[in-house]
Protein backbone atom coordinates (compact mmCIF):
# COMPACT_ATOMS: atom_id res chain seq x y z
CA UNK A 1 24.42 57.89 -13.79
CA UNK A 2 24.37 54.59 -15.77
CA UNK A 3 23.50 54.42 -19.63
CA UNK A 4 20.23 53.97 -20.92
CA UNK A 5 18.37 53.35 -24.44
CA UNK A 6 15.81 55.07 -25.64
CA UNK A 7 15.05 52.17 -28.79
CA UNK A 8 15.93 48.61 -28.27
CA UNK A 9 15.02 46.22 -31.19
CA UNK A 10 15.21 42.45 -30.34
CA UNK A 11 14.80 39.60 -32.69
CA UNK A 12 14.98 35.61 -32.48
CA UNK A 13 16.00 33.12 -35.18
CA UNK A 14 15.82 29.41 -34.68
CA UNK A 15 17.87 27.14 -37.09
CA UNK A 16 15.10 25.71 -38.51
CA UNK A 17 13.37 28.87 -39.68
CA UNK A 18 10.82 28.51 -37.82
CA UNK A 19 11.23 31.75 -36.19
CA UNK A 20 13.13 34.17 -38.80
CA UNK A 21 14.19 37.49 -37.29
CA UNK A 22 11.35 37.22 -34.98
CA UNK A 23 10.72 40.96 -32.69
CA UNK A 24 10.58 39.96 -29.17
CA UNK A 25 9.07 41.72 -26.44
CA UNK A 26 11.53 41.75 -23.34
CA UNK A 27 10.68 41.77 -19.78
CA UNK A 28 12.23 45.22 -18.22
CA UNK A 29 15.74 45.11 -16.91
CA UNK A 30 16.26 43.89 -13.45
CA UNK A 31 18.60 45.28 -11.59
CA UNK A 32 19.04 42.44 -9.20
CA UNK A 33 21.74 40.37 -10.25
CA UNK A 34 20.57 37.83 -7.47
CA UNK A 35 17.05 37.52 -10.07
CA UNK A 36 19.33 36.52 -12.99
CA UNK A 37 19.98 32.91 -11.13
CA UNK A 38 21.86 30.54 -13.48
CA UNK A 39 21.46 32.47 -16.40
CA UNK A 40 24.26 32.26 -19.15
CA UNK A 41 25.41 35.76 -18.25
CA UNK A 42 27.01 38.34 -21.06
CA UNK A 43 28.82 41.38 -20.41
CA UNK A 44 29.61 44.30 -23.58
CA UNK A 45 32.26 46.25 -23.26
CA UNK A 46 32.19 49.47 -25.62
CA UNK A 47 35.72 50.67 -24.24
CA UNK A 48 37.50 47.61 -25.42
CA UNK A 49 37.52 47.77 -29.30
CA UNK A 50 38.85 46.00 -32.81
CA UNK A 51 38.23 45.50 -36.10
CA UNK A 52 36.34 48.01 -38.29
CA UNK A 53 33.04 46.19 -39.45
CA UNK A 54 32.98 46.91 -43.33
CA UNK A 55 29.44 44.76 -44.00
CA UNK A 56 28.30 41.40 -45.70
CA UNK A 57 26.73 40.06 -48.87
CA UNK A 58 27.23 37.24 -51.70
CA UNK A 59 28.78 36.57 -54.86
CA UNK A 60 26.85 38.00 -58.28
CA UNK A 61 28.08 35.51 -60.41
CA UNK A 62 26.90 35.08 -63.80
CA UNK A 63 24.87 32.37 -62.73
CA UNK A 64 22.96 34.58 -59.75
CA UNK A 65 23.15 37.20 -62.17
CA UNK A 66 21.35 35.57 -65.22
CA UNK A 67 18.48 34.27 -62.59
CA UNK A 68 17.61 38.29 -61.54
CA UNK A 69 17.75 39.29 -65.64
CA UNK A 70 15.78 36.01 -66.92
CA UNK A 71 13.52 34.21 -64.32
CA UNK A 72 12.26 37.64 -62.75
CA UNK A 73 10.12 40.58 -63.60
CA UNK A 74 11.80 43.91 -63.37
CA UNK A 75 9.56 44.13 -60.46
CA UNK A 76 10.56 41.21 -59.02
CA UNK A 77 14.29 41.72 -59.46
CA UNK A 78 13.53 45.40 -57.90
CA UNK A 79 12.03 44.22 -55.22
CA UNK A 80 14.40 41.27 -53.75
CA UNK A 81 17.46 43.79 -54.53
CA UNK A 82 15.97 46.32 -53.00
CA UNK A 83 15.16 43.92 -49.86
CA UNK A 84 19.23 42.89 -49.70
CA UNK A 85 20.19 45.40 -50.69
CA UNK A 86 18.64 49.15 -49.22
CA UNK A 87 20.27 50.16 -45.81
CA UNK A 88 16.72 51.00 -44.34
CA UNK A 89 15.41 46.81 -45.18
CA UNK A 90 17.91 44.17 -45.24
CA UNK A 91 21.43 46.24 -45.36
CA UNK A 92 23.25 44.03 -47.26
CA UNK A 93 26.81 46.03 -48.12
CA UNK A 94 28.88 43.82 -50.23
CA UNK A 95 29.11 41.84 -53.32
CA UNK A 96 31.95 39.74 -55.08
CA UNK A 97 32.32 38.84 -58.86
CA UNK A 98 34.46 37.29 -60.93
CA UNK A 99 36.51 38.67 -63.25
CA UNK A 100 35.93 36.70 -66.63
CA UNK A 101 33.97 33.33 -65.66
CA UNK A 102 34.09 31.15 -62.70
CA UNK A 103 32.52 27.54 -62.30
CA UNK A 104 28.88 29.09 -61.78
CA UNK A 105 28.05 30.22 -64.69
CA UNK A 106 25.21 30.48 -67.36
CA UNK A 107 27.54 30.93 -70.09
CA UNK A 108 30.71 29.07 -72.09
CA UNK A 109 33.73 30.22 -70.14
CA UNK A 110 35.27 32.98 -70.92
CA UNK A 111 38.27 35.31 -69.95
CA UNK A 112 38.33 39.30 -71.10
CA UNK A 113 41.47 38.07 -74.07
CA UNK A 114 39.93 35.16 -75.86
CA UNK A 115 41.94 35.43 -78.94
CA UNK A 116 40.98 34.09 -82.43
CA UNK A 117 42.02 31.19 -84.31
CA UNK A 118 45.91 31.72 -85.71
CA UNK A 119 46.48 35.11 -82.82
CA UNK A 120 49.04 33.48 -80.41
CA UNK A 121 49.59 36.25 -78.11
CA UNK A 122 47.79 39.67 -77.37
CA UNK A 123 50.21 41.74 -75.22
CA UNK A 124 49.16 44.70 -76.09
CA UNK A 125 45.61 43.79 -75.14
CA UNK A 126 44.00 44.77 -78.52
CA UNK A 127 41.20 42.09 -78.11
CA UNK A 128 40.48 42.89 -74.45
CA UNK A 129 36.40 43.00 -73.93
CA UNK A 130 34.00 42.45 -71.19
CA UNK A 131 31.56 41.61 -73.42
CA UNK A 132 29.42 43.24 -76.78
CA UNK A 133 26.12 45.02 -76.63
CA UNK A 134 23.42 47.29 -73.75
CA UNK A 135 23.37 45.97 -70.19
CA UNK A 136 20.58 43.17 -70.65
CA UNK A 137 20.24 43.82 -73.59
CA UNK A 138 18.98 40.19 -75.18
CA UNK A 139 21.99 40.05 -77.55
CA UNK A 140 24.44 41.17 -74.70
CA UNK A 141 27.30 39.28 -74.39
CA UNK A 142 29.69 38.04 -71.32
CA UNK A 143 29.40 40.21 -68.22
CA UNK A 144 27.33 42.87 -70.19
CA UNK A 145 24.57 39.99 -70.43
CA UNK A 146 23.89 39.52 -66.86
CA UNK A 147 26.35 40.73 -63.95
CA UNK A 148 26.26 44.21 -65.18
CA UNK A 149 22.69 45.42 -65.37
CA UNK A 150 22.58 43.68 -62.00
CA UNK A 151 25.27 45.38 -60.69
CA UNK A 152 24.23 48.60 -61.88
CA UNK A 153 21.01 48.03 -60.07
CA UNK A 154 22.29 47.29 -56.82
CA UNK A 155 24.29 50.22 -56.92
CA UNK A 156 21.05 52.42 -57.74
CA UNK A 157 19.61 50.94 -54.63
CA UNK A 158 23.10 51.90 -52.40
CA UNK A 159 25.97 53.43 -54.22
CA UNK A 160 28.06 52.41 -51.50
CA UNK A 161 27.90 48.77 -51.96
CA UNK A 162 31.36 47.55 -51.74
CA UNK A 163 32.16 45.23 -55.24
CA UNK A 164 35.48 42.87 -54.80
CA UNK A 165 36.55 41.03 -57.51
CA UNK A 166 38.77 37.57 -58.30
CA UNK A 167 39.63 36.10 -61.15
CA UNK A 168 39.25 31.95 -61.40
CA UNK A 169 41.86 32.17 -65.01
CA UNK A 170 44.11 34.19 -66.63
CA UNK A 171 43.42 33.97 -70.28
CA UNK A 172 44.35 30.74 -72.11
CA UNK A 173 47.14 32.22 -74.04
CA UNK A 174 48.73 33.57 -70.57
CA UNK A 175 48.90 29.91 -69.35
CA UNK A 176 51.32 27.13 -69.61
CA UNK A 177 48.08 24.76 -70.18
CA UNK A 178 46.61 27.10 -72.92
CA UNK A 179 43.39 26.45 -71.51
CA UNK A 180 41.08 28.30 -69.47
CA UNK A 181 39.22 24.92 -67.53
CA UNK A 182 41.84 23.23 -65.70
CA UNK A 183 44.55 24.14 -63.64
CA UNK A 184 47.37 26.12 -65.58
CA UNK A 185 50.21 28.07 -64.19
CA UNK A 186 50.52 32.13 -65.55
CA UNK A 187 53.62 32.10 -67.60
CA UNK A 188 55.41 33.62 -64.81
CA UNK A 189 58.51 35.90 -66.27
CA UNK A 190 58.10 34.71 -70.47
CA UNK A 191 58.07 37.19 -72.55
CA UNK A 192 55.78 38.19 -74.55
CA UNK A 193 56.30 41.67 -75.87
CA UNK A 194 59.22 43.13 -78.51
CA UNK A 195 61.77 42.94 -76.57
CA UNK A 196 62.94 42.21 -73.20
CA UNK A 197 61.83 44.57 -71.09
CA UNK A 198 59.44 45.07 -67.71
CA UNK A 199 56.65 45.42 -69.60
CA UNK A 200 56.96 43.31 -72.18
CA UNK A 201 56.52 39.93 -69.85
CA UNK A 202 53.36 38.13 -69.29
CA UNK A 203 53.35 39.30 -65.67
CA UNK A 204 53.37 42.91 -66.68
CA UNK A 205 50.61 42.26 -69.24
CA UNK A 206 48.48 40.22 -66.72
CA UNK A 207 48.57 43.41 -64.45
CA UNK A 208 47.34 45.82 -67.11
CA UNK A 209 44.48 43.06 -67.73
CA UNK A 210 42.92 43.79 -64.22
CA UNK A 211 43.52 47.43 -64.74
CA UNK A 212 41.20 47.64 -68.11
CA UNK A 213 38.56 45.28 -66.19
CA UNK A 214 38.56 48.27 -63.75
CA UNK A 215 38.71 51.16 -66.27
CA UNK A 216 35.87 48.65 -68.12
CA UNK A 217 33.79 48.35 -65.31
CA UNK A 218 34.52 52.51 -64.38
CA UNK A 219 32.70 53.15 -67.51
CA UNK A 220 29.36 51.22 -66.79
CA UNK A 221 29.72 53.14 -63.47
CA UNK A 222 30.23 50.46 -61.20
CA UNK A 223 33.43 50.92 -59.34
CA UNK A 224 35.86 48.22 -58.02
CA UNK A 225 36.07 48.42 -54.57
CA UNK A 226 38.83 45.76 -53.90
CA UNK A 227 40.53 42.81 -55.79
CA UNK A 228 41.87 39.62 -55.03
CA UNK A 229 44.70 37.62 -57.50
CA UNK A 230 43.62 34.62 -57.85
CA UNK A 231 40.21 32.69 -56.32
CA UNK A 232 41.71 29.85 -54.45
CA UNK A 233 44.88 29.47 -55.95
CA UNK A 234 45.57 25.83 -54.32
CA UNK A 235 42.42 24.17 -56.16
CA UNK A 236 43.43 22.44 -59.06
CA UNK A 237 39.63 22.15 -60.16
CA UNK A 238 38.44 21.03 -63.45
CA UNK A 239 36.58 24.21 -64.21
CA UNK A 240 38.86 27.70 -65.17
CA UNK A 241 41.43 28.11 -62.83
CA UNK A 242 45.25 29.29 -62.60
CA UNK A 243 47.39 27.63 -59.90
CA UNK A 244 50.01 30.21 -57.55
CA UNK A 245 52.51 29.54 -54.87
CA UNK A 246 52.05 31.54 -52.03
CA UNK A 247 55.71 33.10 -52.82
CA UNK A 248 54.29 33.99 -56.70
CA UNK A 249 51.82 36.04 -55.82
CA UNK A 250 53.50 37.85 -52.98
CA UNK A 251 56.42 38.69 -55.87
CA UNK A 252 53.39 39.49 -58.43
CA UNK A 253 51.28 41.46 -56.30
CA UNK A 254 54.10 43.55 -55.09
CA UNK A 255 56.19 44.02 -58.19
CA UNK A 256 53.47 43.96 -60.78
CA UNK A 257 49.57 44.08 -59.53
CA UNK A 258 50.23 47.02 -57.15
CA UNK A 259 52.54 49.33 -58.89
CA UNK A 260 50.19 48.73 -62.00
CA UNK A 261 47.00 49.94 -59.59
CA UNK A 262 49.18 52.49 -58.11
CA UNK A 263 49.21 54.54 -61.17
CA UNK A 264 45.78 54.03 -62.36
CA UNK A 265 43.38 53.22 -59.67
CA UNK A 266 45.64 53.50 -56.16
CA UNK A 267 42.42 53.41 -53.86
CA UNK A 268 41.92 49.84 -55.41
CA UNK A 269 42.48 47.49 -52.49
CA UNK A 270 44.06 43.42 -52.78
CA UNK A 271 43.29 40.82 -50.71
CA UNK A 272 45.98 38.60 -50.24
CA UNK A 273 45.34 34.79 -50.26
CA UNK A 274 41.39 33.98 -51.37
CA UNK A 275 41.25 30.43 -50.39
CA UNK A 276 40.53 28.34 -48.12
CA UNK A 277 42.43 27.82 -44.68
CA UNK A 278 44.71 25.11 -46.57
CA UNK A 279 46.47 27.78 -48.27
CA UNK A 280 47.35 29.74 -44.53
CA UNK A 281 48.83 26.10 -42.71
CA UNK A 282 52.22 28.63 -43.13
CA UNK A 283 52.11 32.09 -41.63
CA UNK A 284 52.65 34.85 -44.65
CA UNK A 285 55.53 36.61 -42.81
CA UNK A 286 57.45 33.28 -43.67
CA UNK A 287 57.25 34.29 -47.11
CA UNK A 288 56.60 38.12 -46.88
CA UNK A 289 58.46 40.78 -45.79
CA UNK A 290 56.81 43.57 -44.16
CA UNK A 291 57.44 45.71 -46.90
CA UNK A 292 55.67 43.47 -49.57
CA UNK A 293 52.82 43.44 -46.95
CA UNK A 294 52.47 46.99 -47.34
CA UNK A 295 50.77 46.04 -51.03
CA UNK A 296 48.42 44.52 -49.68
CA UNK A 297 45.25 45.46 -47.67
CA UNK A 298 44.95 42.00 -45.78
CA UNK A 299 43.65 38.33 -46.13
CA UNK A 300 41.02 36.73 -47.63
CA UNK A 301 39.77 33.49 -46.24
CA UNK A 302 37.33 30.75 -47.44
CA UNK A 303 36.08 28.35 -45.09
CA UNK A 304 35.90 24.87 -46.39
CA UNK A 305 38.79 22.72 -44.85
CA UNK A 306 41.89 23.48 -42.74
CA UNK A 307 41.81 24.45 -39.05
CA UNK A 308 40.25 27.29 -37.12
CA UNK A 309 43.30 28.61 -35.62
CA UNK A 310 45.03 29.03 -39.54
CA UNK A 311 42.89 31.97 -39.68
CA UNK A 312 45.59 33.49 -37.19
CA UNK A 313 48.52 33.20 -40.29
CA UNK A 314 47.26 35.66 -42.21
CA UNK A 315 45.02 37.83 -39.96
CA UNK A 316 47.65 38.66 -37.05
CA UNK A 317 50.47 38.87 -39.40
CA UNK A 318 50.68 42.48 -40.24
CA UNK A 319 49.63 45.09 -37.95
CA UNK A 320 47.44 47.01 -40.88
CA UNK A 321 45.99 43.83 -42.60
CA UNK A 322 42.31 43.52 -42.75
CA UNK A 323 40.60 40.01 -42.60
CA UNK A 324 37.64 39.60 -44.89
CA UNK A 325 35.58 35.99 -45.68
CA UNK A 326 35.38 36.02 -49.37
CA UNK A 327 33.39 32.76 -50.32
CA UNK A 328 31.50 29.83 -48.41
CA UNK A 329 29.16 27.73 -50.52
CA UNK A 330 25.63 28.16 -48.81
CA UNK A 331 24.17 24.94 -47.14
CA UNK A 332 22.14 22.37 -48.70
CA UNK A 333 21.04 18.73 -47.39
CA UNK A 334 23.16 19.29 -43.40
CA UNK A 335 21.33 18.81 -40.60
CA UNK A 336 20.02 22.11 -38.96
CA UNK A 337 22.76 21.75 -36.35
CA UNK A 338 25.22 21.93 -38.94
CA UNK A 339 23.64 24.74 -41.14
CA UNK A 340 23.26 26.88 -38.38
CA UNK A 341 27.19 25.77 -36.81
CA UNK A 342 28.85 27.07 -40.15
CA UNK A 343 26.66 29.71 -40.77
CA UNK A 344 25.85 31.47 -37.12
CA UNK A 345 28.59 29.82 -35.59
CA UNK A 346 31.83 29.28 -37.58
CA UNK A 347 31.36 32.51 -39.57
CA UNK A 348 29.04 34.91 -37.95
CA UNK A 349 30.44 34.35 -34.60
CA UNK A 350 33.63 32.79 -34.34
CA UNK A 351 35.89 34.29 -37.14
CA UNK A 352 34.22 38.00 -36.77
CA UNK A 353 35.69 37.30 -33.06
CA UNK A 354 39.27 36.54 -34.81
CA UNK A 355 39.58 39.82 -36.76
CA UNK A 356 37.61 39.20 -39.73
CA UNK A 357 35.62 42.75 -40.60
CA UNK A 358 33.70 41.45 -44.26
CA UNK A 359 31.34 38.48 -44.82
CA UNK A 360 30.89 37.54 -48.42
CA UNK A 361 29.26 34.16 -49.20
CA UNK A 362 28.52 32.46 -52.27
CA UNK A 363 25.93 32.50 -55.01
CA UNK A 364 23.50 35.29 -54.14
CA UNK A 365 20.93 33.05 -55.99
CA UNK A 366 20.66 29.67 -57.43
CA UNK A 367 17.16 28.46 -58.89
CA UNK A 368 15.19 25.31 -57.13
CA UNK A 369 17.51 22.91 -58.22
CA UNK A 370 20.47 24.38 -58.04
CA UNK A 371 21.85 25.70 -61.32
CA UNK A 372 22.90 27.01 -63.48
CA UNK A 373 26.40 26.10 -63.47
CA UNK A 374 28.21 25.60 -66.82
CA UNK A 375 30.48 23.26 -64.30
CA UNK A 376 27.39 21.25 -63.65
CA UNK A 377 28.29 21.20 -60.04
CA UNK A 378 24.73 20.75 -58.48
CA UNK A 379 24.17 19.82 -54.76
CA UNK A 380 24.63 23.59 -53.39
CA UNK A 381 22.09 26.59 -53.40
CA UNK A 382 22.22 30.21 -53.28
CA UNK A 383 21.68 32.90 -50.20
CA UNK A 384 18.08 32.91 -51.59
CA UNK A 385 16.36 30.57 -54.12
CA UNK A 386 14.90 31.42 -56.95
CA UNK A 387 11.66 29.70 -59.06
CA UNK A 388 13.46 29.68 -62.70
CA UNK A 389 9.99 29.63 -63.98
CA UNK A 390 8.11 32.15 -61.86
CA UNK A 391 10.70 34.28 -60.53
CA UNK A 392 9.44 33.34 -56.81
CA UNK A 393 12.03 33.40 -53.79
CA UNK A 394 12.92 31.27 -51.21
CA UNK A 395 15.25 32.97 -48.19
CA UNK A 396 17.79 30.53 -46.77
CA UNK A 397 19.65 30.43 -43.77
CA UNK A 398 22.25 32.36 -45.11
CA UNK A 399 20.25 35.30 -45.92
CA UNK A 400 18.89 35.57 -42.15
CA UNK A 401 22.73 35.49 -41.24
CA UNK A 402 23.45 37.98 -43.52
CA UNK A 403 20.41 40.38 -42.62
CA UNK A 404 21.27 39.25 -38.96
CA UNK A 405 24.42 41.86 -39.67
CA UNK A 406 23.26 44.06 -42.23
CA UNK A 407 20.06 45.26 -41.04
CA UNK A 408 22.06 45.84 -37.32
CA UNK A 409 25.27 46.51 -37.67
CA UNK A 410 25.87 49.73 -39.11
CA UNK A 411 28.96 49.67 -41.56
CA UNK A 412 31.88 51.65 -39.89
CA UNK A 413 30.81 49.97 -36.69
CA UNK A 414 33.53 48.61 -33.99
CA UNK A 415 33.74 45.52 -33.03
CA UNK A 416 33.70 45.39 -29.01
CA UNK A 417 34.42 42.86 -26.29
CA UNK A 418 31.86 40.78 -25.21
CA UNK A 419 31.57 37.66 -23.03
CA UNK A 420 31.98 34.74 -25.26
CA UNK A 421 30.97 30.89 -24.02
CA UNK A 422 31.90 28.82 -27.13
CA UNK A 423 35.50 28.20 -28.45
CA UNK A 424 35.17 27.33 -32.02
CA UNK A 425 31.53 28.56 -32.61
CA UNK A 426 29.66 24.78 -32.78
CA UNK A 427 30.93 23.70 -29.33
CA UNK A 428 30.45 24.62 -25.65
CA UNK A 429 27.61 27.59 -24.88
CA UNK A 430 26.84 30.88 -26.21
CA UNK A 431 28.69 32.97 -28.57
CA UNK A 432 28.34 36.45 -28.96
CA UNK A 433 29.57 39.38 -31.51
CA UNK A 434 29.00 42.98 -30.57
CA UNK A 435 29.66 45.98 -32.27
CA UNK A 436 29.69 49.95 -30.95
CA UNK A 437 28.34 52.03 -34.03
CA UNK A 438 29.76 55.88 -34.84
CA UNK A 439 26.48 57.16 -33.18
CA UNK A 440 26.59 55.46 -30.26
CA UNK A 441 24.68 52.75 -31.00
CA UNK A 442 25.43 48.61 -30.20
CA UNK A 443 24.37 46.22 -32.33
CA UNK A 444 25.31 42.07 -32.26
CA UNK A 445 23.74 38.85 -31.59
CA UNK A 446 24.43 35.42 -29.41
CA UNK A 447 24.53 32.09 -30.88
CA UNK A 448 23.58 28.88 -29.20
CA UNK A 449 25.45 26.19 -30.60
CA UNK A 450 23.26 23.22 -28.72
CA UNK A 451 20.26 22.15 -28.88
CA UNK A 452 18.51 23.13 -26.19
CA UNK A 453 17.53 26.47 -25.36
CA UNK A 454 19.46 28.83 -23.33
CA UNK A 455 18.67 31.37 -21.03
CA UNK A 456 20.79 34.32 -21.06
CA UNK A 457 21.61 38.14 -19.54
CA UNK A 458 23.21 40.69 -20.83
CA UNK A 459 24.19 43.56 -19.49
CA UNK A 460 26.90 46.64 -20.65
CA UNK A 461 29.70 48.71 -19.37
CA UNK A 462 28.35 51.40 -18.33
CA UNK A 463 24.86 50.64 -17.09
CA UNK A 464 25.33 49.11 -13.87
CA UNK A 465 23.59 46.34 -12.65
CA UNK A 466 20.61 46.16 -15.12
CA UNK A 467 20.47 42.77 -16.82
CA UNK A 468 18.52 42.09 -19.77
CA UNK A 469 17.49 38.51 -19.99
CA UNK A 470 16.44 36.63 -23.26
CA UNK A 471 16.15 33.14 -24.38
CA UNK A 472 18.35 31.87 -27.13
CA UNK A 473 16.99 29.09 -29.42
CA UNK A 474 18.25 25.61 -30.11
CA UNK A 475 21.11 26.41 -32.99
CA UNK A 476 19.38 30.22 -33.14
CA UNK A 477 20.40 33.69 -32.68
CA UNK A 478 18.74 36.31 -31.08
CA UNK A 479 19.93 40.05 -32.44
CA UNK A 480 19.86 43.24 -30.50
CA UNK A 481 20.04 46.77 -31.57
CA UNK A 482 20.05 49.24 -28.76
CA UNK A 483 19.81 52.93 -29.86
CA UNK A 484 19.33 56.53 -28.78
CA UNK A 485 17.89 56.92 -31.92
CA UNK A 486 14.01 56.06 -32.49
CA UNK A 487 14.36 55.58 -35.87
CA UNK A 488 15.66 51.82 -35.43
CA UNK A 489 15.68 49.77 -38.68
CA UNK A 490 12.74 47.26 -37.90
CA UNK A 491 11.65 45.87 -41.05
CA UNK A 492 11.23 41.72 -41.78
CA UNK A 493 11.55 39.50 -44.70
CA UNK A 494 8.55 39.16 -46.49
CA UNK A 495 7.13 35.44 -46.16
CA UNK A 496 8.79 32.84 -48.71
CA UNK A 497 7.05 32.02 -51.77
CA UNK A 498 5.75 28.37 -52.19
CA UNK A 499 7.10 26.08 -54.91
CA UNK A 500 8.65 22.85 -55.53
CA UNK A 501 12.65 22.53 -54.51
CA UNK A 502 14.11 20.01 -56.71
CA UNK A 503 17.46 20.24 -55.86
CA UNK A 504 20.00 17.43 -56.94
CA UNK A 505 21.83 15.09 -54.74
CA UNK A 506 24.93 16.66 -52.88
CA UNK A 507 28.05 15.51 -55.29
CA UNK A 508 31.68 14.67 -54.05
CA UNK A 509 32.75 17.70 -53.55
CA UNK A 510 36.08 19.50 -54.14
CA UNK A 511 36.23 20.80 -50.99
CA UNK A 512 37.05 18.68 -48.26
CA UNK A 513 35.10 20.90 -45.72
CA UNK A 514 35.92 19.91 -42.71
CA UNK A 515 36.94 23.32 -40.87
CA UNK A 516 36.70 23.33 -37.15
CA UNK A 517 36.19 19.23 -37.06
């Protein structure tokens, strides 16, 4: 007896938008092979199985952040969090923040230690703060302003949204440069305390730092799902920043970060790396032992310049590590074909095949032109635009990636073997991802990479013959959820809002992103 479904939800994106998670209506299976002529054929297997799928989202930086608080209603905010955000609309499982400011913010930059004029050193932590005043409240301060109430939000819409968080600097007074903007080194082994012991060095101090972010953030009720120790510790940007060596944060985060967590918060995972495939050209068992591995849950990736096959130095490196992408800056002035390549292809397809099991991009939000960003880097835009004046939203290709995932792909899923056509996700034919749910159910979609459209037929272990044939769009997806359960998640994305998008000319960026080229 072969397997059937009793629900089967369908949908079609083209990389223009044009179509955006689109129901289809398929023709009945056929069970003549011979009918399925020169279609691009794609075979799921449920018994051959991988990573655990832990879900997808964006970063809630300030800057996202202070758009949901400020340009919106509470109405509004409710109801575009609610439509990322609830399991039964868009699914969306995952955000990442920073802890103390990154480059994307509405405010000055900050760190949780800024100490007053003629204070030298806090190692004690007396001045520690994440910021004055209510959640939203007008005369909050820091994260309390924005990222907070936001947070809190999200998590009243699904408590089991996953929160990660990086720092982009150590406080000033923990640098060599004594600056937050720039890049600085930590004062790696000074100390700073009475005396000369463990924890009287800046690298003991610096660990206790992320544990009363945690303990800060415990109290709002927001808990820290995962960390990372350092947002792309190669970039020697000019906004805050602290510059590692591979080798420093493998001794930090092993003989400092984790023993620190182990006492207070132990379920706290770190993510080992956070940049961009640069940072992986060496594999980490050249530096780490398999013991120091055991610190760490797995790697962290950002896709932005280096090759495809780097991905392989961190994620096949330790037989427990996890692979998660932790930042990609959303698309902007590229051509559709290369939109939908990065997004559908490079990341949706191509690295979920290569182990990695968590999808976080960018700014959740950015308003029509761009900003705010106390960097004043301008050219990029968020998951979803937002009117600064109106509080009306725009969803980008990124979001329909995302909600590709979220609204299909149950969290806890497997991901399975299926037929795959394209070798780096932007070249050759279709790509597929496919994932076997808890409950039975498969979820995934195929990517077409040209621009032409492709026929295609799928067909999985277990049910025989019976082909399902679809057409897959010019630099589109088209999703499938097949279910014994009737109660299939089949809502859409409202339609977009209209206003004017003024966004600024793409700058020289700092990221030579040429990944996969």
């Amino acid at each position: 007896m072969t397997k059937t479904y009793r629900s089967e939800y369908w949908t079609r994106t083209t990389g223009d938008l044009a179509d955006r998670r689109k129901p289809q209506q398929l023709p009945p299976p056929t069970v003549d092979s011979g009918t399925v002529g020169d279609d691009v054929r794609i075979v799921i297997d449920p018994t051959r199985q991988y990573q655990l799928w832990e879900g997808v989202g964006a970063a809630i930086t300030d800057s996202s952040a202070s758009l949901f608080m400020n340009a919106m209603t509470p109405k509004q905010r409710h109801d575009i969090l609610s439509e990322m955000f609830d399991p039964e609309q868009g699914g969306f499982s995952s955000v990442r923040i920073s802890i103390g400011a990154s480059d994307f913010s509405s405010q000055a930059y900050y760190s949780y230690d800024d100490l007053p004029d003629g204070v030298a050193a806090d190692p004690s932590l007396e001045y520690f703060s994440i910021g004055e005043g209510e959640p939203g409240a007008p005369d909050a301060t820091r994260d309390l302003k924005n990222v907070v109430p936001v947070l809190q939000e999200i998590l009243a819409i699904n408590p089991a949204v996953k929160v990660m968080a990086s720092p982009w600097s150590a406080p000033a007074w923990m640098k060599t440069s004594g600056r937050l903007d720039g890049a600085g080194r930590l004062r790696l082994g000074e100390y700073v305390g009475n005396g000369y012991r463990y924890q009287d060095t800046i690298d003991y101090v610096y660990a206790q730092y992320f544990v009363k972010f945690i303990a800060a953030y415990e109290s709002y009720g927001i808990p820290i799902t995962s960390v990372t120790m350092q947002n792309e510790p190669s970039n020697g940007c000019p906004w805050p920043i602290t510059i590692w060596t591979p080798e420093e944060l493998t001794a930090w985060g092993t003989e400092y970060l984790r023993p620190a967590l182990d006492k207070t918060y132990p379920d706290v995972e770190i993510y080992f790396g956070d940049d961009s495939l640069r940072f992986w050209q060496r594999p980490a068992s050249e530096y780490m032992t398999p013991a120091q591995a055991q610190s760490f849950a797995g790697a962290a990736f950002h896709t932005y310049s280096g090759l495809p096959h780097w991905v392989h130095n961190g994620a096949r490196q330790f037989p427990h590590w996890k692979a998660a992408m932790t930042e990609r800056r959303c698309m902007l002035d590229d051509s559709v074909a290369e939109a939908s390549h990065v997004m559908f292809g490079e990341i949706g397809t191509w690295l979920v095949r290569n182990g990695v099991g968590l999808i976080n991009l960018w700014n959740m939000a950015l308003d029509e032109q761009g900003f705010p960003s106390w960097a004043g880097t301008s050219g990029r835009r968020g998951v979803i635009t937002i009117d600064s004046s109106t509080g009306k939203v725009k969803r980008n290709l990124e979001y329909f990636m995302l909600r590709n995932f979220g609204q299909d792909v149950a969290v806890g899923s497997r991901r399975v073997a299926s037929t795959n056509h394209t070798p780096d996700g932007r070249h050759g034919g279709l790509g597929s991802v496919a994932f076997l749910a808890p409950n039975g159910d498969l979820a995934g979609f195929l990517y077409n990479p040209t621009g032409e459209d492709i026929d295609a037929a799928l067909t999985v272990n277990g049910m025989g013959a019976k082909w399902r044939t679809v057409t897959v769009p010019a630099y589109g997806t088209v999703s499938f959820h097949l279910s014994d359960d009737e109660s299939v998640n089949t809502t859409s994305a409202p339609a977009d809002d209209e206003f004017e998008i003024t966004y600024t000319p793409h700058p020289t960026d700092d990221h030579d992103e040429t990944l996969f080229e």
